[in-house]
N, C-alpha and C. Protein backbone atom coordinates (compact mmCIF):
# COMPACT_ATOMS: atom_id res chain seq x y z
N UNK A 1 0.84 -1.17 0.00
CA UNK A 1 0.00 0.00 0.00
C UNK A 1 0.89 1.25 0.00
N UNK A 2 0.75 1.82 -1.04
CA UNK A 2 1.46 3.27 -1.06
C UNK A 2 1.20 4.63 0.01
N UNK A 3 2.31 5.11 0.74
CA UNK A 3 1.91 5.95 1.63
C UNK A 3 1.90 7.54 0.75
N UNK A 4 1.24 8.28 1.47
CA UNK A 4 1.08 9.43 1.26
C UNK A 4 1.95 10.52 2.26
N UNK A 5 2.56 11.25 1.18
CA UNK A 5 3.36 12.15 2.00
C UNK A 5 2.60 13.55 2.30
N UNK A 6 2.86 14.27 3.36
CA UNK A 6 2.30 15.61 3.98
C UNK A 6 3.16 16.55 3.94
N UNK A 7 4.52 16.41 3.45
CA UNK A 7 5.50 16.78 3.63
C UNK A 7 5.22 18.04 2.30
N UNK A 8 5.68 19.39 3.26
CA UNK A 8 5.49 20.55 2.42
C UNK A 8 3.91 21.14 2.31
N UNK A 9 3.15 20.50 2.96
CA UNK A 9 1.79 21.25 2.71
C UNK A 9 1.67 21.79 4.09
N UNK A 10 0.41 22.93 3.82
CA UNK A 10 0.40 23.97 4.52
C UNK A 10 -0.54 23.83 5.92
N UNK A 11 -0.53 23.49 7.20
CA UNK A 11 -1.62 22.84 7.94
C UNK A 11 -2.40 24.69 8.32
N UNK A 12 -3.46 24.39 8.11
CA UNK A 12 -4.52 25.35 7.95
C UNK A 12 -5.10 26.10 9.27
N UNK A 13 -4.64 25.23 10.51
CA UNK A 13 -4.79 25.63 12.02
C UNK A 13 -3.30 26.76 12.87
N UNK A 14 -2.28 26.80 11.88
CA UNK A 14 -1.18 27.51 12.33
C UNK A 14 -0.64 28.48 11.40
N UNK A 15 -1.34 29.76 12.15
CA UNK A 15 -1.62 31.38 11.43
C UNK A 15 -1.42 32.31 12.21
N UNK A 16 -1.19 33.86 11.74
CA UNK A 16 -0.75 34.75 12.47
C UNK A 16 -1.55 35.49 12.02
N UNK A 17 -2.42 36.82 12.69
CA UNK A 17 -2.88 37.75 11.56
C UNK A 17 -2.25 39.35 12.52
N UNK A 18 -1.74 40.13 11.78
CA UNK A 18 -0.97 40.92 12.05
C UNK A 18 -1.60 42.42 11.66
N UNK A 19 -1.46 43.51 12.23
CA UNK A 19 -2.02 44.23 11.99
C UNK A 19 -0.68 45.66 11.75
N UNK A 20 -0.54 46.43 10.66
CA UNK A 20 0.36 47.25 10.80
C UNK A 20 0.05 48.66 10.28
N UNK A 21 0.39 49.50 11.16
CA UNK A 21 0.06 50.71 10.76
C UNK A 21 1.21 51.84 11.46
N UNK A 22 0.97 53.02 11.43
CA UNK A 22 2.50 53.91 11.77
C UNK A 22 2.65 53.78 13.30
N UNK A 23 1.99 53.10 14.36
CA UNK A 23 2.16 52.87 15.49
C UNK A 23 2.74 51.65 15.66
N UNK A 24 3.02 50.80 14.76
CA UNK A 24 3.53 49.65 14.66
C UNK A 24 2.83 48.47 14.27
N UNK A 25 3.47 47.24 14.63
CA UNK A 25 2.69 46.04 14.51
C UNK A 25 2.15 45.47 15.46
N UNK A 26 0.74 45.00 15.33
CA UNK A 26 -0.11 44.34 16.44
C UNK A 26 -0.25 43.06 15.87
N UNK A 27 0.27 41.53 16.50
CA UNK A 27 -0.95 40.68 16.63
C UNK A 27 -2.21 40.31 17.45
N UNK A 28 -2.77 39.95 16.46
CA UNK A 28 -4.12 39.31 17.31
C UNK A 28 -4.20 38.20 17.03
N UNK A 29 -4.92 37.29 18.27
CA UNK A 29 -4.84 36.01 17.82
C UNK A 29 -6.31 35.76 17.19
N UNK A 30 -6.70 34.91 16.38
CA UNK A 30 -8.35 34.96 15.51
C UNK A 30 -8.82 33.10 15.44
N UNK A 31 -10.15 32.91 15.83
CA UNK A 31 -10.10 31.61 15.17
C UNK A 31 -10.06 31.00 13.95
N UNK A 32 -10.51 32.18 13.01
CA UNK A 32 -10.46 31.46 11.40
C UNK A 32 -10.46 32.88 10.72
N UNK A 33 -9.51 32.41 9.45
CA UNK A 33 -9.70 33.45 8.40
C UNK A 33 -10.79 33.08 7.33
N UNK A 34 -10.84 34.03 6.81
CA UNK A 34 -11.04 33.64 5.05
C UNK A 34 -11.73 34.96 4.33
N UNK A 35 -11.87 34.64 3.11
CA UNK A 35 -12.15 35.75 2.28
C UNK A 35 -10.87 36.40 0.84
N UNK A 36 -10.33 34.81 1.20
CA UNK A 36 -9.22 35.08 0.33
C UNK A 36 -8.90 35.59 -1.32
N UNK A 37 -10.53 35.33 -1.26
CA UNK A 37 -10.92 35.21 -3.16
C UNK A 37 -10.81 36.59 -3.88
N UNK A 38 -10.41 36.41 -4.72
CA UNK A 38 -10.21 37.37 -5.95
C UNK A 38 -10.42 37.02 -7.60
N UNK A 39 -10.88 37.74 -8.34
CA UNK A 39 -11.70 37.30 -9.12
C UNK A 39 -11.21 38.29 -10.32
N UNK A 40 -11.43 38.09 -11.28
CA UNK A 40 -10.84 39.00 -12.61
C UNK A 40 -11.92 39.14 -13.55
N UNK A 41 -12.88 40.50 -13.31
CA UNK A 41 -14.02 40.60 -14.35
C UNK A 41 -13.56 40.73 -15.30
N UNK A 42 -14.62 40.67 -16.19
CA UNK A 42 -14.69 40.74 -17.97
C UNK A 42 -15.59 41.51 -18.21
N UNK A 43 -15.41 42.39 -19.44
CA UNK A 43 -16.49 42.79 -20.27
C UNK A 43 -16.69 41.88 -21.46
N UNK A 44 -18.06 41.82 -21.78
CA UNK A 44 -18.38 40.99 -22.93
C UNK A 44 -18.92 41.91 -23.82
N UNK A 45 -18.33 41.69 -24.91
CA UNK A 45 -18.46 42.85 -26.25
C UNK A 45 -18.74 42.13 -27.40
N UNK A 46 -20.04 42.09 -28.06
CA UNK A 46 -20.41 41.32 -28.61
C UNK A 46 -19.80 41.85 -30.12
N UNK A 47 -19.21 40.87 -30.83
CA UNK A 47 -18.64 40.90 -31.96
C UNK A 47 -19.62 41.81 -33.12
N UNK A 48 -19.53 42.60 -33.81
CA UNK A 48 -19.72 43.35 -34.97
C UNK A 48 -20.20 42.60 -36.01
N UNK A 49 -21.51 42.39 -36.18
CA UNK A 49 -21.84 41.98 -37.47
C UNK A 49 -21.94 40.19 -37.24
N UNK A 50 -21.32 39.97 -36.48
CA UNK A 50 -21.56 38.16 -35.89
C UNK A 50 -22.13 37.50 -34.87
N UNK A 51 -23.12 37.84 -34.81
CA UNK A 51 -23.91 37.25 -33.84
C UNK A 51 -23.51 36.12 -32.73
N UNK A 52 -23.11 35.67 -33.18
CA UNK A 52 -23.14 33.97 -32.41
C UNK A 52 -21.44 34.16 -31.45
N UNK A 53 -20.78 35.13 -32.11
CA UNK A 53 -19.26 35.69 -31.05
C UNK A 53 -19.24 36.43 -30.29
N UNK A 54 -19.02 36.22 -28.90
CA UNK A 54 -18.58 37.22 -27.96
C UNK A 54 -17.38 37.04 -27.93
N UNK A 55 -16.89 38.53 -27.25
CA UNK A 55 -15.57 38.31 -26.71
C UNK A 55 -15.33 38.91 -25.23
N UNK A 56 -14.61 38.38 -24.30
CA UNK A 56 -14.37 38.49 -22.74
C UNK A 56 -13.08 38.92 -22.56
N UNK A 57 -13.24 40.12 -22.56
CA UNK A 57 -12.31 40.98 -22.31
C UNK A 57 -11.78 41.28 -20.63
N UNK A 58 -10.63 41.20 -20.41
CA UNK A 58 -10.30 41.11 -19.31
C UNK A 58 -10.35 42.88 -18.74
N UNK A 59 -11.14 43.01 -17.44
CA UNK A 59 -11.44 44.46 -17.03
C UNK A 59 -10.51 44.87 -15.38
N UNK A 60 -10.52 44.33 -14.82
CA UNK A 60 -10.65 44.60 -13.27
C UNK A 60 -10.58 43.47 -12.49
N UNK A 61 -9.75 43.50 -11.01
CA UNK A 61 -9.56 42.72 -10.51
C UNK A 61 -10.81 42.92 -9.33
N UNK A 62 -11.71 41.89 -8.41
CA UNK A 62 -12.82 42.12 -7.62
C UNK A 62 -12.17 40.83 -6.54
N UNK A 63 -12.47 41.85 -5.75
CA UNK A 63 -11.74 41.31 -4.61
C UNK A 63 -12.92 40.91 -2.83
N UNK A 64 -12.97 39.92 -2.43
CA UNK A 64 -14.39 39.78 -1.42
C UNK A 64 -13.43 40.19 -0.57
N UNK A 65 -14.17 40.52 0.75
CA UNK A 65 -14.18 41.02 2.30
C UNK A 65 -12.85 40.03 3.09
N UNK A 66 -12.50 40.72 3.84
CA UNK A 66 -11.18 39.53 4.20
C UNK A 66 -12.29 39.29 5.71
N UNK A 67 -12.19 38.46 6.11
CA UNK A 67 -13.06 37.71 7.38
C UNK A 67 -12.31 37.44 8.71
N UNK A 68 -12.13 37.72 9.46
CA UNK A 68 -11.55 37.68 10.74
C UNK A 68 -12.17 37.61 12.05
N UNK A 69 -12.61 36.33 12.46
CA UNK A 69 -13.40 35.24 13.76
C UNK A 69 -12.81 35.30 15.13
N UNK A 70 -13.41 35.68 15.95
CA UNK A 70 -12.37 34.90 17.51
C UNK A 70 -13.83 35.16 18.42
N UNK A 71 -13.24 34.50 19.48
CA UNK A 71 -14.48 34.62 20.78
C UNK A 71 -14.04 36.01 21.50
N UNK A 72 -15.01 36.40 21.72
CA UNK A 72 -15.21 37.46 22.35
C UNK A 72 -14.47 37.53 23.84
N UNK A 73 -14.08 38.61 24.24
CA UNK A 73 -13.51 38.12 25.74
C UNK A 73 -13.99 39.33 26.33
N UNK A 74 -14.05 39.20 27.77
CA UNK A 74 -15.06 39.83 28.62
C UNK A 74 -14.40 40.74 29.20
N UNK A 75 -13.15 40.73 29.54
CA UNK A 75 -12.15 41.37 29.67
C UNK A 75 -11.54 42.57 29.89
N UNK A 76 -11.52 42.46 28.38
CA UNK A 76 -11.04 44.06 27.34
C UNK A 76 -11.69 44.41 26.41
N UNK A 77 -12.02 45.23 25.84
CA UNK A 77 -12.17 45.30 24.41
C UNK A 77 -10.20 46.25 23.76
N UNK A 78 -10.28 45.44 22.69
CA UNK A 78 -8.58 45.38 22.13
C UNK A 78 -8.98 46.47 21.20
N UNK A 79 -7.81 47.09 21.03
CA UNK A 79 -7.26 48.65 19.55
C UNK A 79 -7.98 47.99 18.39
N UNK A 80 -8.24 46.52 18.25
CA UNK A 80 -8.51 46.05 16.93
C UNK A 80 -9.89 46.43 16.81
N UNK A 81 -10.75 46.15 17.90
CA UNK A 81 -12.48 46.33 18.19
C UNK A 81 -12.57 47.84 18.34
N UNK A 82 -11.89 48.55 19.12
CA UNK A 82 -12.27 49.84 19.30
C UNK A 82 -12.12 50.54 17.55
N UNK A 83 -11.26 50.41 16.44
CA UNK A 83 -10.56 50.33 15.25
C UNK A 83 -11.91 49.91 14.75
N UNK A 84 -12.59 48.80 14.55
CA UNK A 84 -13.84 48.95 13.80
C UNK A 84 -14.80 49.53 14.05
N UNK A 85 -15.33 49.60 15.58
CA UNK A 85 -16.28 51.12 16.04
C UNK A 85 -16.41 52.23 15.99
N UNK A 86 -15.04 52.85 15.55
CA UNK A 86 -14.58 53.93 15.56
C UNK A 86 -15.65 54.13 13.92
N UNK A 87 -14.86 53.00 12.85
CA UNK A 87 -14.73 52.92 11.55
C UNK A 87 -16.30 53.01 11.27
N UNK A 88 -16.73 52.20 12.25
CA UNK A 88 -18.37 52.01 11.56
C UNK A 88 -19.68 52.49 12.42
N UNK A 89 -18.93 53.09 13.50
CA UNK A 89 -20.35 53.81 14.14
C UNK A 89 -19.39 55.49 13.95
N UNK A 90 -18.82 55.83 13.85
CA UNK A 90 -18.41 57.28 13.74
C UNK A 90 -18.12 57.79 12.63
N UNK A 91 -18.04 56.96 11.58
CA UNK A 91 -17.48 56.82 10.34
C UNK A 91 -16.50 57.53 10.30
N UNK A 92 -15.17 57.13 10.95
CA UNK A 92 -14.23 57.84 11.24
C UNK A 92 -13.12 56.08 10.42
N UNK A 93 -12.56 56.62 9.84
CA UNK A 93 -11.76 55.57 9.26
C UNK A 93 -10.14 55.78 8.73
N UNK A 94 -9.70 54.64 9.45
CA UNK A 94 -8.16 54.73 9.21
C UNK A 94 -7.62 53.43 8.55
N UNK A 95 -7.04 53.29 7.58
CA UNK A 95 -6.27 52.28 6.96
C UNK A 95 -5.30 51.96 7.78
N UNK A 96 -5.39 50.00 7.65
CA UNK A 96 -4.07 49.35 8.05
C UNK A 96 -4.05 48.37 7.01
N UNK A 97 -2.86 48.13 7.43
CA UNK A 97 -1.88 46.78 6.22
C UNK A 97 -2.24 45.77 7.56
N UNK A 98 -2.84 44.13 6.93
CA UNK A 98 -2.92 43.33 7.71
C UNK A 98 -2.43 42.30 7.08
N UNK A 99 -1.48 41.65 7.75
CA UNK A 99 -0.66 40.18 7.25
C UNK A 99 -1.26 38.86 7.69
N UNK A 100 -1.66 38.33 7.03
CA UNK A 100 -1.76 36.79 7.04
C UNK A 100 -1.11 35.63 6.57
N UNK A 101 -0.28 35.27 8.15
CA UNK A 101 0.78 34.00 7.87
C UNK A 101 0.17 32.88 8.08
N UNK A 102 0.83 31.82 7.39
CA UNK A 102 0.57 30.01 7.56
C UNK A 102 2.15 29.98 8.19
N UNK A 103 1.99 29.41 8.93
CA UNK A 103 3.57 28.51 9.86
C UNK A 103 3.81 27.44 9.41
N UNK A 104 5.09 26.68 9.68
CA UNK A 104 5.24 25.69 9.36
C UNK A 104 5.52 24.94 10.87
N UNK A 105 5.79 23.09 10.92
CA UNK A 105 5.97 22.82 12.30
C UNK A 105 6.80 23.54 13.47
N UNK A 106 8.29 24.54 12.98
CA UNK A 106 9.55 25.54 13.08
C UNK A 106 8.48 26.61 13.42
N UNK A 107 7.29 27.13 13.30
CA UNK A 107 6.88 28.39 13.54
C UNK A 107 7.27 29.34 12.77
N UNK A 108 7.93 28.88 11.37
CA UNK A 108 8.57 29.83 9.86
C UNK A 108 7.79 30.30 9.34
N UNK A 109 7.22 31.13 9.33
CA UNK A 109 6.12 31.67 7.72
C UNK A 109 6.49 31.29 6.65
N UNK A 110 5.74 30.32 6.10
CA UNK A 110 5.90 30.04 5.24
C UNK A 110 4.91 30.38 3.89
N UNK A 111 4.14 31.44 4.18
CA UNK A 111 3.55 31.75 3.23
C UNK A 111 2.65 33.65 3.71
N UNK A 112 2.52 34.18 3.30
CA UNK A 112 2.13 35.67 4.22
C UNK A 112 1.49 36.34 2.47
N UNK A 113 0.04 36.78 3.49
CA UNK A 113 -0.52 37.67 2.25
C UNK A 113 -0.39 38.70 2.75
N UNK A 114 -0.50 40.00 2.04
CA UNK A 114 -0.48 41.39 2.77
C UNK A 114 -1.35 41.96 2.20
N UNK A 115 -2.23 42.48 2.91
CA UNK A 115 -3.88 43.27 2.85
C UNK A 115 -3.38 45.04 3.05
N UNK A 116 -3.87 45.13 1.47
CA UNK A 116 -2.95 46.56 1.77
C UNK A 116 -4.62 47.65 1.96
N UNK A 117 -4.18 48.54 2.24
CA UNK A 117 -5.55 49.56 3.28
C UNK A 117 -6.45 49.19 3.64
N UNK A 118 -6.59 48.05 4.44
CA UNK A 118 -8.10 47.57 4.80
C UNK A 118 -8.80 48.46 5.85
N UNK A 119 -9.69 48.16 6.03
CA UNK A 119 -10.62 48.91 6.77
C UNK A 119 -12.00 48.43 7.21
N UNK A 120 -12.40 48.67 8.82
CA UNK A 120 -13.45 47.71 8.99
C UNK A 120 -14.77 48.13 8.10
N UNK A 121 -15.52 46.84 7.43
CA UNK A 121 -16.81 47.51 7.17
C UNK A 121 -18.10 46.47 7.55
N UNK A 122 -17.68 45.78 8.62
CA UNK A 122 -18.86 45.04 9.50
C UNK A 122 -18.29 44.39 10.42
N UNK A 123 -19.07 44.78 11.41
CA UNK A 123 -18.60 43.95 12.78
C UNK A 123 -20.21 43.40 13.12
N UNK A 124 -19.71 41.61 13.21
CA UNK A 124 -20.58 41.17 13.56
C UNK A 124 -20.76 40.09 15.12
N UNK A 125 -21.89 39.92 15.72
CA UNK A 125 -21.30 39.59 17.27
C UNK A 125 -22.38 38.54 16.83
N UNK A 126 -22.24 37.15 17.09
CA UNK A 126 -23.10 35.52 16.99
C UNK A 126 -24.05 35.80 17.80
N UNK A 127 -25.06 35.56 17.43
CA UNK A 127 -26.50 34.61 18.53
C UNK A 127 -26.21 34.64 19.17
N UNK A 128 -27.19 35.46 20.54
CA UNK A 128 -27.06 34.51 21.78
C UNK A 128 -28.05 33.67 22.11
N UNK A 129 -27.86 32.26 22.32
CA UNK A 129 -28.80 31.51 22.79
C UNK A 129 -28.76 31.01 23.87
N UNK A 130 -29.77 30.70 24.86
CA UNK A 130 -29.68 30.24 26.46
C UNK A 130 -29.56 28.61 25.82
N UNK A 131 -29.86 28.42 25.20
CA UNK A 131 -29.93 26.62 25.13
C UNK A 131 -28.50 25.88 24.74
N UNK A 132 -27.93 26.85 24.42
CA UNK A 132 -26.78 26.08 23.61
C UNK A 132 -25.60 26.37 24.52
N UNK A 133 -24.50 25.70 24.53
CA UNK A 133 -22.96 25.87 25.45
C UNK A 133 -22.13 26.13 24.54
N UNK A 134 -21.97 27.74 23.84
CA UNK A 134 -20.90 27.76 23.11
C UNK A 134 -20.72 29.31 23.23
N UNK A 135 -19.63 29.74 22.97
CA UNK A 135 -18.63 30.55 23.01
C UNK A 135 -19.31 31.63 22.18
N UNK A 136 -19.30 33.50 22.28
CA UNK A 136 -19.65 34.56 21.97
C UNK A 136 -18.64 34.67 20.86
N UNK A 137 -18.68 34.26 19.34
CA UNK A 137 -18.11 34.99 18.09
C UNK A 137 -17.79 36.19 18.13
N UNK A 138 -17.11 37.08 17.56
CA UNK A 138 -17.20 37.70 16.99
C UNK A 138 -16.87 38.02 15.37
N UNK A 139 -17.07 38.56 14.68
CA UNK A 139 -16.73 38.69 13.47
C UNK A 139 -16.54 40.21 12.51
N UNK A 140 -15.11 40.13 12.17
CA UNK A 140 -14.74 41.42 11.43
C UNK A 140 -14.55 41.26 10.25
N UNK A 141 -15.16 41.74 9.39
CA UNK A 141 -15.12 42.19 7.86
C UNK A 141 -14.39 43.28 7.40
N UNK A 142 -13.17 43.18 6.67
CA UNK A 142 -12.23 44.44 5.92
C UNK A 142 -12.25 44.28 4.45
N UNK A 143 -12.52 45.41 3.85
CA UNK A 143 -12.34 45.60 2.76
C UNK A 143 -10.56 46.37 2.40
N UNK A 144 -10.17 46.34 1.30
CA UNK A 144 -8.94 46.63 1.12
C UNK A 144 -8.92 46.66 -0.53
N UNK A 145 -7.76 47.15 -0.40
CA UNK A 145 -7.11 47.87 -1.97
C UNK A 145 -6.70 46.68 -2.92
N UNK A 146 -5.90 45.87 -2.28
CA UNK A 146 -5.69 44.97 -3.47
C UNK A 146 -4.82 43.88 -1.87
N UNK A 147 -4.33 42.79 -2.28
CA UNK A 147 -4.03 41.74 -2.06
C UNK A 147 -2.98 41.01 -2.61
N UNK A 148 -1.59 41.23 -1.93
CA UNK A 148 -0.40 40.22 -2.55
C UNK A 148 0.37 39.52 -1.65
N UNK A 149 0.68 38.32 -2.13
CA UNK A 149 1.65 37.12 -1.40
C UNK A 149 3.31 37.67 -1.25
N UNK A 150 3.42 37.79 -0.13
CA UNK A 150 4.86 38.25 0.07
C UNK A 150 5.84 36.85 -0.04
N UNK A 151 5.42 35.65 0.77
CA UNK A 151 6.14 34.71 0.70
C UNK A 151 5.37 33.62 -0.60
């Protein structure tokens, strides 16, 4: 029976998400990312005189919400939460660069996107339900300029 190697792939539970702006760098720790997608519209321009041809012309890059999860803590509220309240109940808004690393077993980055001017544009807080035993979500939505892989 042939084994399967793991060796070199990316385990999806060991991440950093980093926050940087002229006061420096902040991490926070998050339970899940995502929102990684990017997409490359087209215009469709229908051919001259030929009916049955289009053509898909490449226009613009469209980019979804970057997503950022953790439980709520009772605590504090952190620069990151006060940073989207500010953004979305005062409409007072400041750009940051936010990094998203994958580690390797070494704790190496081995892979880092960089979210260039994001900015909060939804903060969302989970259900509360009396019936259920689970943990207060929270959830931050950033929009941003564009999106590139440093590593």
């Amino acid at each position: 029976m042939e084994k399967h190697s793991y060796e070199g792939l990316m385990p999806a539970y060991h991440f950093q998400v980093s926050f940087l702006d002229e006061g420096g760098q902040e991490d926070i720790p998050f339970r899940d990312v995502s929102g990684f997608d990017s997409e490359l519209q087209v215009d469709e321009v229908a051919s001259g005189g030929e009916n049955g041809i289009t053509y898909r012309l490449p226009k613009s890059v469209r980019y979804g919400n970057l997503k950022l999860s953790r439980a709520l803590r009772s605590d504090h509220v952190d620069s990151i939460t006060q940073w989207a309240e500010k953004a979305i109940q005062d409409f007072d808004i400041t750009f940051k660069t936010v990094l998203v690393s994958v580690f390797n077993e070494e704790h190496q980055a081995v892979r880092t996107w960089r979210f260039t001017d994001a900015y909060p544009v939804k903060l969302n807080v989970s259900e509360l339900n009396a019936t259920k035993n689970e943990l207060v979500i929270e959830t931050l939505e950033l929009a941003f300029k564009f999106v590139r892989r440093d590593l």
